[in-house]
C-alpha atoms as a PDB file:
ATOM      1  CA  UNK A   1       0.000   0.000   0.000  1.00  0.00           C
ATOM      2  CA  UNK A   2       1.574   3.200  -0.960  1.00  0.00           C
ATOM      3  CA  UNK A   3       1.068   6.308   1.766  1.00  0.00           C
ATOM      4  CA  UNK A   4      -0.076   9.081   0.970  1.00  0.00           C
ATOM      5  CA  UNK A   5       1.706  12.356   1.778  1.00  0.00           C
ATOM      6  CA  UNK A   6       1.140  14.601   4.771  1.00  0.00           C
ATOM      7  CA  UNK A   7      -0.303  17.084   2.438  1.00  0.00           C
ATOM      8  CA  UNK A   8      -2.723  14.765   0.694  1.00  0.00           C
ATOM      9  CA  UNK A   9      -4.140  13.646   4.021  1.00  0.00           C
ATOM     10  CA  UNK A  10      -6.132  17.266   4.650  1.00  0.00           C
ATOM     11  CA  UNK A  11      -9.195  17.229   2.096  1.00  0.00           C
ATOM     12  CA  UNK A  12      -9.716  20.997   2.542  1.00  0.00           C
ATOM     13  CA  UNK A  13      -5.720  22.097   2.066  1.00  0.00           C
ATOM     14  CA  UNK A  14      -6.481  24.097  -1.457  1.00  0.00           C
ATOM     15  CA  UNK A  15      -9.429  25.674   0.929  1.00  0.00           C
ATOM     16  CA  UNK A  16      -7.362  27.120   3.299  1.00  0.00           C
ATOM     17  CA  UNK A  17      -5.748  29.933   2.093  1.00  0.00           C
ATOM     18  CA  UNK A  18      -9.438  31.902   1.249  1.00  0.00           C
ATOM     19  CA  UNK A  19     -10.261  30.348   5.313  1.00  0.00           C
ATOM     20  CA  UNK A  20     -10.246  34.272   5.487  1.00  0.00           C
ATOM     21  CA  UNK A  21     -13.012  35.070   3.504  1.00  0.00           C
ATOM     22  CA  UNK A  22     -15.417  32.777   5.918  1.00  0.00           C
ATOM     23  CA  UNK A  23     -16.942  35.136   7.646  1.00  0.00           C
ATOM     24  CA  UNK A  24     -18.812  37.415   5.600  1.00  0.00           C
ATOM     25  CA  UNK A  25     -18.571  41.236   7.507  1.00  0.00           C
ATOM     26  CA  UNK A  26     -15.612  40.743   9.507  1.00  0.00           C
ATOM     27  CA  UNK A  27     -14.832  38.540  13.129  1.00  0.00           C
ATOM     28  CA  UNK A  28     -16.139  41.495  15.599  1.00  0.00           C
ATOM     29  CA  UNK A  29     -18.956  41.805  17.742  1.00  0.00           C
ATOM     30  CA  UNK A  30     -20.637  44.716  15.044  1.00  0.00           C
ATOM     31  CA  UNK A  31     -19.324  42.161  12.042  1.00  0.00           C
ATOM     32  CA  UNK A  32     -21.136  38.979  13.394  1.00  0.00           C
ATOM     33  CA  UNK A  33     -24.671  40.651  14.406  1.00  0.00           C
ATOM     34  CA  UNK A  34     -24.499  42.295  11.256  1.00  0.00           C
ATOM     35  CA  UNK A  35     -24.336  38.886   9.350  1.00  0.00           C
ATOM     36  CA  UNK A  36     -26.592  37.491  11.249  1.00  0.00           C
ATOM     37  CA  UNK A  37     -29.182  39.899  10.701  1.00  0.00           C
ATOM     38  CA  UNK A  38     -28.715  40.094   6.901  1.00  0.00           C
ATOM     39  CA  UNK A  39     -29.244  36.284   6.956  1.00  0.00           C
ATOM     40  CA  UNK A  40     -32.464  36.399   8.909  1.00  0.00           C
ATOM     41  CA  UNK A  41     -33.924  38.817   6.470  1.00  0.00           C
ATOM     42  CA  UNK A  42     -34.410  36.006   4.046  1.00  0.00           C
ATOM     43  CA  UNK A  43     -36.439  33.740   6.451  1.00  0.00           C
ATOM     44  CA  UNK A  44     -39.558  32.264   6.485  1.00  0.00           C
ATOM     45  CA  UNK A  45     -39.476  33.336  10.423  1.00  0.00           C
ATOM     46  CA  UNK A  46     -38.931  37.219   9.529  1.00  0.00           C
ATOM     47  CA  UNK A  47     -41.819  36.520   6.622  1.00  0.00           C
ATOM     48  CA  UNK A  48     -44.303  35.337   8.719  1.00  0.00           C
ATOM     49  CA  UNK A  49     -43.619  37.661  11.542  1.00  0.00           C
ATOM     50  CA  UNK A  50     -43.268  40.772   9.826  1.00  0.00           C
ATOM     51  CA  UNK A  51     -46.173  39.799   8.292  1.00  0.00           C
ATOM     52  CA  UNK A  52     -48.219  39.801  11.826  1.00  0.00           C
ATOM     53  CA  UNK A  53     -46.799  42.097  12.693  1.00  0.00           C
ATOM     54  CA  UNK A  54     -47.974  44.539  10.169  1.00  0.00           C
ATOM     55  CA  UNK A  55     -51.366  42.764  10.398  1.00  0.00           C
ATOM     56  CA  UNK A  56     -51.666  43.590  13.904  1.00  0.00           C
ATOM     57  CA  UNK A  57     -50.616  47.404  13.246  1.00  0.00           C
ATOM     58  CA  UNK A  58     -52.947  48.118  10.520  1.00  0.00           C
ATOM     59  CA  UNK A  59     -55.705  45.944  12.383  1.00  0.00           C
ATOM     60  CA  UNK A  60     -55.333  48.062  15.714  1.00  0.00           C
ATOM     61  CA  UNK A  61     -54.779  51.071  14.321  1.00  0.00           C
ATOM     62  CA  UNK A  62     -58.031  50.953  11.888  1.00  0.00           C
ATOM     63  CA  UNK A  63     -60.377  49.504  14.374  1.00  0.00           C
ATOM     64  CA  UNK A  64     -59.696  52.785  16.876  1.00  0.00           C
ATOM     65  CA  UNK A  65     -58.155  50.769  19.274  1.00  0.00           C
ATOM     66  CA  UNK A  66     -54.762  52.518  19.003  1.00  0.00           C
ATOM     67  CA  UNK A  67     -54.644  56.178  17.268  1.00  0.00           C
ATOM     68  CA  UNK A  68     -50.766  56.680  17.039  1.00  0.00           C
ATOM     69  CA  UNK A  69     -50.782  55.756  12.994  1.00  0.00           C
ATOM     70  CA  UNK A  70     -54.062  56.493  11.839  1.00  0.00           C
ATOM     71  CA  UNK A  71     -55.065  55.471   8.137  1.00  0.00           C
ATOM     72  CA  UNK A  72     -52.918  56.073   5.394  1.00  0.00           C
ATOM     73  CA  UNK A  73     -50.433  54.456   7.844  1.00  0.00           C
ATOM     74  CA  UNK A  74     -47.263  57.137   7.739  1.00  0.00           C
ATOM     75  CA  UNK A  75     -45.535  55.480  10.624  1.00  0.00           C
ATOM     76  CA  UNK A  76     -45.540  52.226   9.172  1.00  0.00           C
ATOM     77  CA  UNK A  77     -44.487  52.843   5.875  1.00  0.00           C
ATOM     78  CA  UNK A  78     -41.654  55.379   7.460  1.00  0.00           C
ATOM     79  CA  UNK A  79     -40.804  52.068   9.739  1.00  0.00           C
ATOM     80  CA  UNK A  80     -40.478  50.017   5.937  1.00  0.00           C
ATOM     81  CA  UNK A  81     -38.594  52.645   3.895  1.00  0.00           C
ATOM     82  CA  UNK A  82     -35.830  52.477   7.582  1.00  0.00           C
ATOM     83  CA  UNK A  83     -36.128  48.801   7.277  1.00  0.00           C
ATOM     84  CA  UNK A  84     -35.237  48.760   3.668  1.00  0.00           C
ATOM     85  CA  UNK A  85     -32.342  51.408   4.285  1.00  0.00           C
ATOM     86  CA  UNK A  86     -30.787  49.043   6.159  1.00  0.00           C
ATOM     87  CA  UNK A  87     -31.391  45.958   4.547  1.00  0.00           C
ATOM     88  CA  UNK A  88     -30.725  46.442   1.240  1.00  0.00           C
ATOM     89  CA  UNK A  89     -26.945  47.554   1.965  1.00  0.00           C
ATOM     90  CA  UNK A  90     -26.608  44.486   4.287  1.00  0.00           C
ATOM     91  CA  UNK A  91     -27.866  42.281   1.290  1.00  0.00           C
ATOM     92  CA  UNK A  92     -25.861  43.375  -1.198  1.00  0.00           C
ATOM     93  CA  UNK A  93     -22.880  43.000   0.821  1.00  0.00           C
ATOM     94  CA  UNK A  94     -23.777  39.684   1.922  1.00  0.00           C
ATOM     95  CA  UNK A  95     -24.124  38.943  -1.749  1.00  0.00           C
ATOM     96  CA  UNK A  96     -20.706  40.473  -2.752  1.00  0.00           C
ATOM     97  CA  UNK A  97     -18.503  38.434  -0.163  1.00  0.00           C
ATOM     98  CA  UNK A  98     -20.490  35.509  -1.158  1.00  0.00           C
ATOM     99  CA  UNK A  99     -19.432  35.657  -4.752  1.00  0.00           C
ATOM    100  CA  UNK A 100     -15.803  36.134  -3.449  1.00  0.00           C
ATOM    101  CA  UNK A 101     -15.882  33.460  -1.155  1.00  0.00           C
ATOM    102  CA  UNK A 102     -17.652  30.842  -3.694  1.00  0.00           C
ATOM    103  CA  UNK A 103     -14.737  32.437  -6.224  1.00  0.00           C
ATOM    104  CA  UNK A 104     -12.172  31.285  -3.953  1.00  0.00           C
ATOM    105  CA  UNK A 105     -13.594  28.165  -3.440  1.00  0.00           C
ATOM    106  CA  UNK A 106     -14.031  27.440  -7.115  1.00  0.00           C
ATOM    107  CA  UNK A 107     -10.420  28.200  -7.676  1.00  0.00           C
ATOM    108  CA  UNK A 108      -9.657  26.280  -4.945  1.00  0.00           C
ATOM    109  CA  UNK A 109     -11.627  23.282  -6.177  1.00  0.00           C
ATOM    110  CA  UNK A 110     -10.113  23.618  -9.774  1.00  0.00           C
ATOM    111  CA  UNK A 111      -6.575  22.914  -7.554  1.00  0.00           C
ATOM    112  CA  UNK A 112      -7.792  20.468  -6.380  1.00  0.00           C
ATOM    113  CA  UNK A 113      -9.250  18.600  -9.405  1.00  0.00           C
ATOM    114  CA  UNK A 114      -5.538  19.873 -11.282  1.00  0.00           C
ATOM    115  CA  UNK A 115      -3.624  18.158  -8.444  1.00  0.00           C
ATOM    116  CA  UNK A 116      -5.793  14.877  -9.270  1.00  0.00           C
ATOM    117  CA  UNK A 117      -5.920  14.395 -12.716  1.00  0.00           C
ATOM    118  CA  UNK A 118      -1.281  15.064 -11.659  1.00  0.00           C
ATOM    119  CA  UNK A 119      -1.637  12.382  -9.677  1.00  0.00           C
ATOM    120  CA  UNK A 120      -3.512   9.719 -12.065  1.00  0.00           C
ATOM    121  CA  UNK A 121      -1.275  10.708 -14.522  1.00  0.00           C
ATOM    122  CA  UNK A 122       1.523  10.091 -12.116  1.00  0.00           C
ATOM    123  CA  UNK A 123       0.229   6.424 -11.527  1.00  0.00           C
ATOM    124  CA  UNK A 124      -0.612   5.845 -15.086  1.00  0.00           C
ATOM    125  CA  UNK A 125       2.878   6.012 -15.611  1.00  0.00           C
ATOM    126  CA  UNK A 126       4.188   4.116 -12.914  1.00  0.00           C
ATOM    127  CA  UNK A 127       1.554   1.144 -14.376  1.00  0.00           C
ATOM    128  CA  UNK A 128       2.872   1.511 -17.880  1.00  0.00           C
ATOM    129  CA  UNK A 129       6.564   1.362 -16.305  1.00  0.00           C
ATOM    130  CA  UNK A 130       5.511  -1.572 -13.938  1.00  0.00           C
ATOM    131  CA  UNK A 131       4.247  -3.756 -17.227  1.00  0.00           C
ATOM    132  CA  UNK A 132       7.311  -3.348 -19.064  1.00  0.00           C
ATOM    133  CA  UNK A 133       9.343  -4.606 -16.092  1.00  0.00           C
ATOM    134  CA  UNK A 134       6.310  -7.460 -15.671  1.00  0.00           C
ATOM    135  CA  UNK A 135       6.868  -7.947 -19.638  1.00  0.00           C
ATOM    136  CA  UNK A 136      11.054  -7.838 -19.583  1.00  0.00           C
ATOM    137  CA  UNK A 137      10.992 -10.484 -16.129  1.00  0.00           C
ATOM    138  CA  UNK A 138       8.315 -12.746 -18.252  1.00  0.00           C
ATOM    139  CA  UNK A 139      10.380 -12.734 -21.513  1.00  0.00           C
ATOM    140  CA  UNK A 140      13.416 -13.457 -19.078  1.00  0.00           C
ATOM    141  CA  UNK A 141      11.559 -16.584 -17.453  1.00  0.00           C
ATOM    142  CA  UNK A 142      11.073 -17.982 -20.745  1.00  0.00           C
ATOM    143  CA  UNK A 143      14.373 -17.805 -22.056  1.00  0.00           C
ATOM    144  CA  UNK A 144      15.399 -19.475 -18.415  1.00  0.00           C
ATOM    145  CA  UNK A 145      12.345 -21.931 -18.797  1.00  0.00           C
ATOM    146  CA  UNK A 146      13.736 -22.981 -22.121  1.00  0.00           C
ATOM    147  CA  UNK A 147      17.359 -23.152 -21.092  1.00  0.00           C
ATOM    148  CA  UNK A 148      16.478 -25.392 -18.436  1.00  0.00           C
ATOM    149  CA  UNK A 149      14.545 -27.553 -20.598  1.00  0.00           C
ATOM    150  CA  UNK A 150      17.711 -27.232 -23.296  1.00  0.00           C
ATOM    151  CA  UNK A 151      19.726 -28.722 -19.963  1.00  0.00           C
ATOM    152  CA  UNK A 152      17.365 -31.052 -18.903  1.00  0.00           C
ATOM    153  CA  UNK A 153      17.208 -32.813 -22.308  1.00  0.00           C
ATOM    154  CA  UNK A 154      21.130 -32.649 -22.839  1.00  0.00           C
ATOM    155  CA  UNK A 155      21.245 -34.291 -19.214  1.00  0.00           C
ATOM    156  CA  UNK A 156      18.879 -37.006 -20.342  1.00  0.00           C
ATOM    157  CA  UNK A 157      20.489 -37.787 -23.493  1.00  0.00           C
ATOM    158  CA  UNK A 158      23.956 -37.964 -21.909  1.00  0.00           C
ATOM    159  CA  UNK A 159      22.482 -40.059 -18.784  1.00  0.00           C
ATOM    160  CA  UNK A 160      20.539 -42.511 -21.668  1.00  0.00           C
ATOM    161  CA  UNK A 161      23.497 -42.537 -23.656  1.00  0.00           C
ATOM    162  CA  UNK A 162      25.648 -44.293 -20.981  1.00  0.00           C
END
């Protein structure tokens, strides 16, 4: 069994030198809430519950039971058009360093595949080297084969012969 090299024993190696571009704003406090709220945005959780809750505001506020945002709503859709201020930056930046990040990887992974199709080349030789040494010992086992059988019959006729 041939080993494999230190280097060939780590699956992710061609990976790690875009290990960097992992997290997507940064590894501070500001950098990780920031992700994490970009991510939720696309949720069926932040769907359904921005969804209630906008049910609930219009409902309350058009039966009487609350009077701060009255019909046509001006709170609400000041609350949206801050919502989307925010969001759509944090989006599109998600989006960017996502694009890098599956860039590197797809470099990484062509590598990868590169260092591969090396290596079965590598062994393809080796094979084709292999059966010529197979072929030269075989061809070499005949012409002993048949000298021994060349020996063997001299022998005999030299022992019959007596």
């Amino acid at each position: 069994m041939i080993e494999k090299p230190a280097s060939a024993k780590n699956p992710l190696r061609f990976h790690a030198p875009h290990f960097h571009l992992l997290p997507v704003f940064g590894t501070d406090w500001f950098a990780l809430k920031a992700e994490a709220f970009a991510r939720f945005f696309g949720t069926p959780t932040f769907l359904v519950s921005q969804t209630l809750l906008v049910g609930t505001w219009i409902t309350l506020n058009a039966m009487g039971i609350f009077h701060f945002d009255i019909y046509p709503f001006i709170l609400l859709n000041l609350a949206f058009s801050l919502q989307a201020a925010y969001a759509a930056p944090l989006i599109l930046l998600a989006q960017t360093r996502q694009a890098d990040r599956d860039k590197a990887h797809s470099t990484a992974d062509a590598q990868h595949r590169e260092d591969l199709a090396t290596a079965s080349e590598q062994r393809e030789s080796l094979a084709a080297e292999q059966t010529l040494l197979l072929l030269e010992l075989l061809r070499r086992n005949t012409e002993l084969t048949e000298r021994i059988d060349q020996l063997t019959a001299e022998v005999h006729r030299k022992l019959t012969a007596q």
